[in-house]
C-alpha atoms as a PDB file:
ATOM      1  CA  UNK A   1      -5.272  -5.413  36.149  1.00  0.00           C
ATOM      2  CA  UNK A   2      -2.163  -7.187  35.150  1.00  0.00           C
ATOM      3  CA  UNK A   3       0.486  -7.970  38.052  1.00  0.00           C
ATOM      4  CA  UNK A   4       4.220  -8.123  36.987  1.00  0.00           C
ATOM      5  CA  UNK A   5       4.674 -11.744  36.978  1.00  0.00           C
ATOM      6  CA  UNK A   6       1.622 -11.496  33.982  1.00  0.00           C
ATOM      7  CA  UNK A   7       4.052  -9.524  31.915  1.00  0.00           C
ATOM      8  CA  UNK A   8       6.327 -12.854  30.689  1.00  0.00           C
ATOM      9  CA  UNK A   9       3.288 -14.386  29.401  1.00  0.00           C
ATOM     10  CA  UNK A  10       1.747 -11.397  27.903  1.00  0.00           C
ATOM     11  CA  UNK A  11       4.846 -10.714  25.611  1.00  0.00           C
ATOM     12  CA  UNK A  12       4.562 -14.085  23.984  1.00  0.00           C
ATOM     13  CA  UNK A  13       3.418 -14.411  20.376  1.00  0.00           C
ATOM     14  CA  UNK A  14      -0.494 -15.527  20.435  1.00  0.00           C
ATOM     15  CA  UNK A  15      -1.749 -17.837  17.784  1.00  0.00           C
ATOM     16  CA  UNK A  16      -4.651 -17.571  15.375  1.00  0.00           C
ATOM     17  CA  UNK A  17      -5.715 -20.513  13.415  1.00  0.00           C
ATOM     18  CA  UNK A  18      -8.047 -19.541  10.881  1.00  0.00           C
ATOM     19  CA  UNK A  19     -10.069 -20.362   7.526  1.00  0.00           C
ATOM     20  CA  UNK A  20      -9.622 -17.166   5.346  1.00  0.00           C
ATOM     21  CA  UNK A  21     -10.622 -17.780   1.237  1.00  0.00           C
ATOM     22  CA  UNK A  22     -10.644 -21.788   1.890  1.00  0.00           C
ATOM     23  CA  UNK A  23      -7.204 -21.791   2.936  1.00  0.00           C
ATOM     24  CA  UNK A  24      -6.178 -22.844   6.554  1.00  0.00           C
ATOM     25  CA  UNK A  25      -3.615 -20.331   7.992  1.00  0.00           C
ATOM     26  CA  UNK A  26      -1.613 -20.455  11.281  1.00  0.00           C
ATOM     27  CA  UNK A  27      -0.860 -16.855  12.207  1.00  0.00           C
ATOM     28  CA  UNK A  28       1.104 -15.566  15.200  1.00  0.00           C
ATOM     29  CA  UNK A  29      -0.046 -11.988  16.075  1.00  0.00           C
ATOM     30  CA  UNK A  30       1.039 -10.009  19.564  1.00  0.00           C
ATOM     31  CA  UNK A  31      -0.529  -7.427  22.031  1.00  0.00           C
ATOM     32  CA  UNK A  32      -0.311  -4.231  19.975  1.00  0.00           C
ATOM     33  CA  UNK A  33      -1.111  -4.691  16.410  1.00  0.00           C
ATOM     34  CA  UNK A  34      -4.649  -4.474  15.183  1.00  0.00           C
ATOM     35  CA  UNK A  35      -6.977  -7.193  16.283  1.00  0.00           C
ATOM     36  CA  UNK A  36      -4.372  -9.663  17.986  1.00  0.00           C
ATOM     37  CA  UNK A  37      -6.944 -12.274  19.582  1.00  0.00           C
ATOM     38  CA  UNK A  38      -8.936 -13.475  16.438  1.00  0.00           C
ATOM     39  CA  UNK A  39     -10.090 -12.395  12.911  1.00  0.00           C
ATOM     40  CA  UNK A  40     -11.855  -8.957  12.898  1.00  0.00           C
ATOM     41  CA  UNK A  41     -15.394  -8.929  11.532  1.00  0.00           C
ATOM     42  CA  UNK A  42     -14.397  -6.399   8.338  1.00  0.00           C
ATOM     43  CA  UNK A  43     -12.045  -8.869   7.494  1.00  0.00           C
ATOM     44  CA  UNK A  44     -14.218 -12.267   7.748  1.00  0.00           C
ATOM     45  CA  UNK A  45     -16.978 -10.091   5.565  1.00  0.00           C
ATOM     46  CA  UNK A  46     -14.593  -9.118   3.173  1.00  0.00           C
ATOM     47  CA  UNK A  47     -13.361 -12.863   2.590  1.00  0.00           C
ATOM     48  CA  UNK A  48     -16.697 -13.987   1.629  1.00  0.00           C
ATOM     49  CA  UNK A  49     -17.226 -11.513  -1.649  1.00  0.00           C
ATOM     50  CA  UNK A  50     -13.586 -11.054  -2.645  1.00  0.00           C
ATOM     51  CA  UNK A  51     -12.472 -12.592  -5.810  1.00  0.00           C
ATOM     52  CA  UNK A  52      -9.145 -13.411  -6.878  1.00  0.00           C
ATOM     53  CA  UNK A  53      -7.661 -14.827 -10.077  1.00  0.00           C
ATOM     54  CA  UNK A  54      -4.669 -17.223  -9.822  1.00  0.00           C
ATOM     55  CA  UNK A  55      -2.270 -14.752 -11.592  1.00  0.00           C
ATOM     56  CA  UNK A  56      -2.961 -11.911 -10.098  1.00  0.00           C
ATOM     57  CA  UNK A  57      -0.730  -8.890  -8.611  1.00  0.00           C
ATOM     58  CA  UNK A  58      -2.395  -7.335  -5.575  1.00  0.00           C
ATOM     59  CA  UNK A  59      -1.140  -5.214  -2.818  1.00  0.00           C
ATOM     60  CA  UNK A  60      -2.473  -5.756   0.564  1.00  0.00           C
ATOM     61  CA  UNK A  61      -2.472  -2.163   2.268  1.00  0.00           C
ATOM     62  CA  UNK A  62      -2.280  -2.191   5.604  1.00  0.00           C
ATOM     63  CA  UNK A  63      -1.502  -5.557   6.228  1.00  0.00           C
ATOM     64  CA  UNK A  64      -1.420  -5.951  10.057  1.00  0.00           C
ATOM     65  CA  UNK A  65      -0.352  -9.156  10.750  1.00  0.00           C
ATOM     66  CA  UNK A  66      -1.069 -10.962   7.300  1.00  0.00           C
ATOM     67  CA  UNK A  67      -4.644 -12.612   7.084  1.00  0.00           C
ATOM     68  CA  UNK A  68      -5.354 -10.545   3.756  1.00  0.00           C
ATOM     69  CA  UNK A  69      -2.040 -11.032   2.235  1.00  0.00           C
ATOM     70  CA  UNK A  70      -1.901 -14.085   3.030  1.00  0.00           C
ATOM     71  CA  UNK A  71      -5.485 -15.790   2.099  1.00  0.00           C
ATOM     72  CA  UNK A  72      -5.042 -13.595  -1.204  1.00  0.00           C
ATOM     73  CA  UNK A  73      -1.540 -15.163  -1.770  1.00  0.00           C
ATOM     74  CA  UNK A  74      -2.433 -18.617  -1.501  1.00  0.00           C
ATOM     75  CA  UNK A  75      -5.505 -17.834  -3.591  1.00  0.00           C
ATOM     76  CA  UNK A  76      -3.114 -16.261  -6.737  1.00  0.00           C
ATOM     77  CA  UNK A  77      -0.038 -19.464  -6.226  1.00  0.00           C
ATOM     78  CA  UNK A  78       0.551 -17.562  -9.692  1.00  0.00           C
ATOM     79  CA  UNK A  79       0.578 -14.016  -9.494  1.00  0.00           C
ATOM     80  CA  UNK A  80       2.137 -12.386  -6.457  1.00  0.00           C
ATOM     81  CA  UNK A  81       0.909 -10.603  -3.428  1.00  0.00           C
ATOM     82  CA  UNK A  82       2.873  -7.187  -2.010  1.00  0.00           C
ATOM     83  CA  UNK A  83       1.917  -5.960   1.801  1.00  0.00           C
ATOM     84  CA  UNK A  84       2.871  -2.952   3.238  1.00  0.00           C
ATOM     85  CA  UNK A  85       2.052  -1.472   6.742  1.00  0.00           C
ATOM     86  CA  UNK A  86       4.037   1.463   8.743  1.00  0.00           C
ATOM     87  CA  UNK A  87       3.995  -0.550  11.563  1.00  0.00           C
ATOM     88  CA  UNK A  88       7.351  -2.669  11.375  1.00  0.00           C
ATOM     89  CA  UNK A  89       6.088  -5.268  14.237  1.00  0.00           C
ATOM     90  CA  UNK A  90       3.204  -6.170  11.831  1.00  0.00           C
ATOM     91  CA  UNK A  91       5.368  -6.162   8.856  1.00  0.00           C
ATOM     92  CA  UNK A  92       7.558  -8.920  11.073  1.00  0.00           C
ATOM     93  CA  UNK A  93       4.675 -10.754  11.829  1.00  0.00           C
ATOM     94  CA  UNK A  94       3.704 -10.997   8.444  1.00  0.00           C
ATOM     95  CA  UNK A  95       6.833 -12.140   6.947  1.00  0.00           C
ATOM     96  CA  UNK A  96       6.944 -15.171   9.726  1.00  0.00           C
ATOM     97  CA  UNK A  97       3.657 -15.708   8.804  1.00  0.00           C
ATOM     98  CA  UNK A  98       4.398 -16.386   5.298  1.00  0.00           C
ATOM     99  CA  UNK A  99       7.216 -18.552   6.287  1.00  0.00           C
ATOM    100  CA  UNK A 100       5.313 -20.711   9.031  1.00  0.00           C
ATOM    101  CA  UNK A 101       2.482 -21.314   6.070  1.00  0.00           C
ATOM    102  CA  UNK A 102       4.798 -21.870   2.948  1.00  0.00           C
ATOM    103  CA  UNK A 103       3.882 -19.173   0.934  1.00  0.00           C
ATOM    104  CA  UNK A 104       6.656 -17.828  -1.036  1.00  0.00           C
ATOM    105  CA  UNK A 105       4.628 -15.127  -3.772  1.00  0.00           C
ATOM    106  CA  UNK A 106       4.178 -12.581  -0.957  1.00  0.00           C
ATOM    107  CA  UNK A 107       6.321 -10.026   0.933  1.00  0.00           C
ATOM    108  CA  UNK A 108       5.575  -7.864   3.526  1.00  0.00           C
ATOM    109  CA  UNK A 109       7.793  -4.256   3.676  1.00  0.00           C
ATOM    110  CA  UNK A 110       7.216  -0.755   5.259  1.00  0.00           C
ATOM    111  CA  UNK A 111       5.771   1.830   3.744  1.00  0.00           C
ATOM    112  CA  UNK A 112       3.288   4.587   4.631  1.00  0.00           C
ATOM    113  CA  UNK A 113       0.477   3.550   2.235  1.00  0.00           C
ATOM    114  CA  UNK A 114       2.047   3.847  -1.020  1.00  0.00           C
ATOM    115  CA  UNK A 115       5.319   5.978   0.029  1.00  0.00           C
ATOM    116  CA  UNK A 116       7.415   2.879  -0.972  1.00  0.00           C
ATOM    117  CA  UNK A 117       5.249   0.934  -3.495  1.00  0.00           C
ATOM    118  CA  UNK A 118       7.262   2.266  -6.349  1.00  0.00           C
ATOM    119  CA  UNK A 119       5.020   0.317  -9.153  1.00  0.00           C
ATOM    120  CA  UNK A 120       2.687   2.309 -11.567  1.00  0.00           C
ATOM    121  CA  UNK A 121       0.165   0.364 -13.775  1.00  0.00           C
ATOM    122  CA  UNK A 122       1.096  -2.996 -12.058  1.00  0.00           C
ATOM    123  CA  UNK A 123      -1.712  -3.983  -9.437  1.00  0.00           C
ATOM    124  CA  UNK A 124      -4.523  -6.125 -10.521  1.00  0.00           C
ATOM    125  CA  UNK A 125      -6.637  -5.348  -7.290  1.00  0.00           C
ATOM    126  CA  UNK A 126      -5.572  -3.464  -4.246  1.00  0.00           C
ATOM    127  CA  UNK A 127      -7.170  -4.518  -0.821  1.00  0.00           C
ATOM    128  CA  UNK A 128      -7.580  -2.974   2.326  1.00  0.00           C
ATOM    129  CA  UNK A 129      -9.731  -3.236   5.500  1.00  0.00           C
ATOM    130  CA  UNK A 130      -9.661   0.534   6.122  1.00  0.00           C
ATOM    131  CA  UNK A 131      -8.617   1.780   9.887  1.00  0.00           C
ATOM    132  CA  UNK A 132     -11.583   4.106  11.058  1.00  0.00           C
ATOM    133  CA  UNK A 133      -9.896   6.712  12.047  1.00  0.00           C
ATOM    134  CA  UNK A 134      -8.302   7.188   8.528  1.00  0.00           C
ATOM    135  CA  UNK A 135      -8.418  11.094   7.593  1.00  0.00           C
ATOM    136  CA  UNK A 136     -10.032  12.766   4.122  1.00  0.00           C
ATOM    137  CA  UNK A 137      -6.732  14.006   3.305  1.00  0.00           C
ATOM    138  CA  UNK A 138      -4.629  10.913   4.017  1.00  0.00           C
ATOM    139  CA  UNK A 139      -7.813   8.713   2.084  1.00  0.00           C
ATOM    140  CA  UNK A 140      -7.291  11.306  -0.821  1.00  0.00           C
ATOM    141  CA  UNK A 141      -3.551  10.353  -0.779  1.00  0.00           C
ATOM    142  CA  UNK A 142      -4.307   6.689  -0.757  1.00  0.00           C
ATOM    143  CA  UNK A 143      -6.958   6.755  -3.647  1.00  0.00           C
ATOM    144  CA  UNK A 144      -5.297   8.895  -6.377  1.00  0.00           C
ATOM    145  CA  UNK A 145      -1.720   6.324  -5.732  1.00  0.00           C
ATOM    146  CA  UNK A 146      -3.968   3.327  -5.751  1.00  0.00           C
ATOM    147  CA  UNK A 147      -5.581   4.546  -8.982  1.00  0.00           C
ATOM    148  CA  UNK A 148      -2.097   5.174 -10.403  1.00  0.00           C
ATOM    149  CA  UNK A 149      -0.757   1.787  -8.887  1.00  0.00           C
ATOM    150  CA  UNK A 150      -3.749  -0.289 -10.865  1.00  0.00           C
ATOM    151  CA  UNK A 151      -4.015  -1.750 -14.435  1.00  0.00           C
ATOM    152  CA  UNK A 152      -6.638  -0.908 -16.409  1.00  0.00           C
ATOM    153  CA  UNK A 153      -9.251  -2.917 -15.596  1.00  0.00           C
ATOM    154  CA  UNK A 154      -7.733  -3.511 -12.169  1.00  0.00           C
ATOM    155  CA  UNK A 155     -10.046  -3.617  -9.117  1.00  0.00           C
ATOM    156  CA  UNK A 156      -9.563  -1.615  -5.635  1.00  0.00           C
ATOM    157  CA  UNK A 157     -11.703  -3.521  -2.821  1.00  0.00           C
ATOM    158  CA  UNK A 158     -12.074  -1.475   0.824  1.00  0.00           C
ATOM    159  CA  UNK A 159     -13.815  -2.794   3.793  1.00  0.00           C
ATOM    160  CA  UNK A 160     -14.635  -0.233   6.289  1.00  0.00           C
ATOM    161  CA  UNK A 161     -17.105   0.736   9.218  1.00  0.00           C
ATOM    162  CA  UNK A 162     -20.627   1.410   7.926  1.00  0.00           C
ATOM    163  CA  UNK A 163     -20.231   4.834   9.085  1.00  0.00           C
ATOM    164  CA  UNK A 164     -17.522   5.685   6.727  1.00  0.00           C
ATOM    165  CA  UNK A 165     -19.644   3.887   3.812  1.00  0.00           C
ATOM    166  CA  UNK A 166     -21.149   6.998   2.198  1.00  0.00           C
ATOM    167  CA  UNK A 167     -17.751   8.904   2.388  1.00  0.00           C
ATOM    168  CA  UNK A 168     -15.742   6.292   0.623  1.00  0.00           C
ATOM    169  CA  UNK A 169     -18.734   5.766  -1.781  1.00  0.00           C
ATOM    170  CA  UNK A 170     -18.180   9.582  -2.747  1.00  0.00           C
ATOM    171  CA  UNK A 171     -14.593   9.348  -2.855  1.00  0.00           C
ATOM    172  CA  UNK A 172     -14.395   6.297  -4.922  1.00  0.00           C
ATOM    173  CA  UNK A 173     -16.854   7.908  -7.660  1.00  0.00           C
ATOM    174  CA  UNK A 174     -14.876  11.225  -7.581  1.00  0.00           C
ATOM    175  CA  UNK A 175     -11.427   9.540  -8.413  1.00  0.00           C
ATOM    176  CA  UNK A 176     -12.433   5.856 -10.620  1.00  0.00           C
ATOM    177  CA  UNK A 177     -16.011   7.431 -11.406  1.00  0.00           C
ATOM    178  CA  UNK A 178     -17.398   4.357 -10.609  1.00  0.00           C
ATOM    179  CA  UNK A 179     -18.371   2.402  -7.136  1.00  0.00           C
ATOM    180  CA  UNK A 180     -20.057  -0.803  -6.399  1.00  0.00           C
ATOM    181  CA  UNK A 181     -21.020  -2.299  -2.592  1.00  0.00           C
ATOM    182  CA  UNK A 182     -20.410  -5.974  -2.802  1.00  0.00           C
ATOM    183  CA  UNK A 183     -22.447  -6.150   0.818  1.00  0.00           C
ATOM    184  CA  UNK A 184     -23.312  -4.681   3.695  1.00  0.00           C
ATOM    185  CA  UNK A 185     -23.333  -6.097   6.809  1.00  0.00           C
ATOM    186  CA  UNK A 186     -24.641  -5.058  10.140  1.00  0.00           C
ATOM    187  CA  UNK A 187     -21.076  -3.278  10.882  1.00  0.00           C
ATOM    188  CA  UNK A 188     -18.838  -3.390   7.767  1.00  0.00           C
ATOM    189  CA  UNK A 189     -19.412  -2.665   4.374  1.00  0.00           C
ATOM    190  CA  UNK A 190     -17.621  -3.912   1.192  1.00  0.00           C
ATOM    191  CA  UNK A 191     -16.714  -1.144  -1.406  1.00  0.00           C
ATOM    192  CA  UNK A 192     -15.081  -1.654  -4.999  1.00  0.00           C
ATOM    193  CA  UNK A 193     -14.266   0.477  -7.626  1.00  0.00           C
ATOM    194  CA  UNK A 194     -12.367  -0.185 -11.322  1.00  0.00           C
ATOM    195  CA  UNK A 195      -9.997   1.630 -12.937  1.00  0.00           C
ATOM    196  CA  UNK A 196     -11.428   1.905 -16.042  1.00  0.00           C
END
């Protein structure tokens, strides 16, 4: 239980200092958006089997606060890195986040998965740590724009809940006709599919 004099305290920015893709990253996160205290576990898997080349265009979906976007951005100094929540608090946080770590090939802007990602053909991967409670119809929404988003050739990397690994396995086949698990952990499990 919290007592009103807690309340100051508890709406100050916290602050995560982190190692994401070999790149040190100060990021402030608050009460509210996902994981606010440290670096979820999908997202520390994922960082260990995702590849990125130094010109690539990816789209962090979901964003949160930034520690995708960001390690991804820093990892592609010549490409550029788009990230998109509907939550306008994270998309705030990630913006300061790019400014308080200097990186200046990303930007963070609201949009309902890809309501407001107006690009066709233009992604070179398209990342996401998956919320659980994402539906089959708002997954089948996300899929068919990501495929349409992509280049040929261009990658689309999910990591989600083991529970949900066999679903997106199925769902991934059915629209890239392809799927490959990069790992599975004891919680998470890394998905990709190519647009081919």
């Amino acid at each position: 239980m919290f007592i009103r004099s807690d309340i100051p305290k508890l709406k100050q920015d916290l602050t995560i200092q982190t190692n994401l893709l070999s790149h040190d990253l100060t990021l402030k996160t608050r009460w509210g958006v996902f994981s606010p205290r440290s670096i979820d576990d999908g997202t520390l898997l994922l960082m260990k089997y995702l590849k990125v080349g130094e010109a690539d265009k990816c789209l962090d979906l979901g964003c949160g606060y930034g520690p995708i976007g960001l390690a991804v951005a820093k990892s592609c100094p010549k490409g550029e890195v788009h990230m998109v929540d509907k939550d306008f608090i994270a998309v705030e946080l990630s913006n300061t986040n790019a400014k308080l770590n200097h990186i200046d090939n990303t930007k963070a802007y609201l949009s309902d998965a890809f309501l407001s990602v107006n690009k066709d053909n233009y992604f070179d991967q398209i990342i996401s740590n998956v919320p659980a409670k994402v539906g089959r119809e708002q997954l089948s929404i996300i899929l068919y724009d990501a495929f349409d988003a992509l280049k040929l050739g261009g990658r689309i990397t999910f990591v989600t809940i083991n529970g949900l690994r066999h679903f997106i396995k199925d769902n991934f086949k059915s629209v890239f006709g392809n799927y490959k698990k990069l790992k599975q952990g004891q919680k998470y499990t890394i998905s990709q599919a190519v647009k081919e």
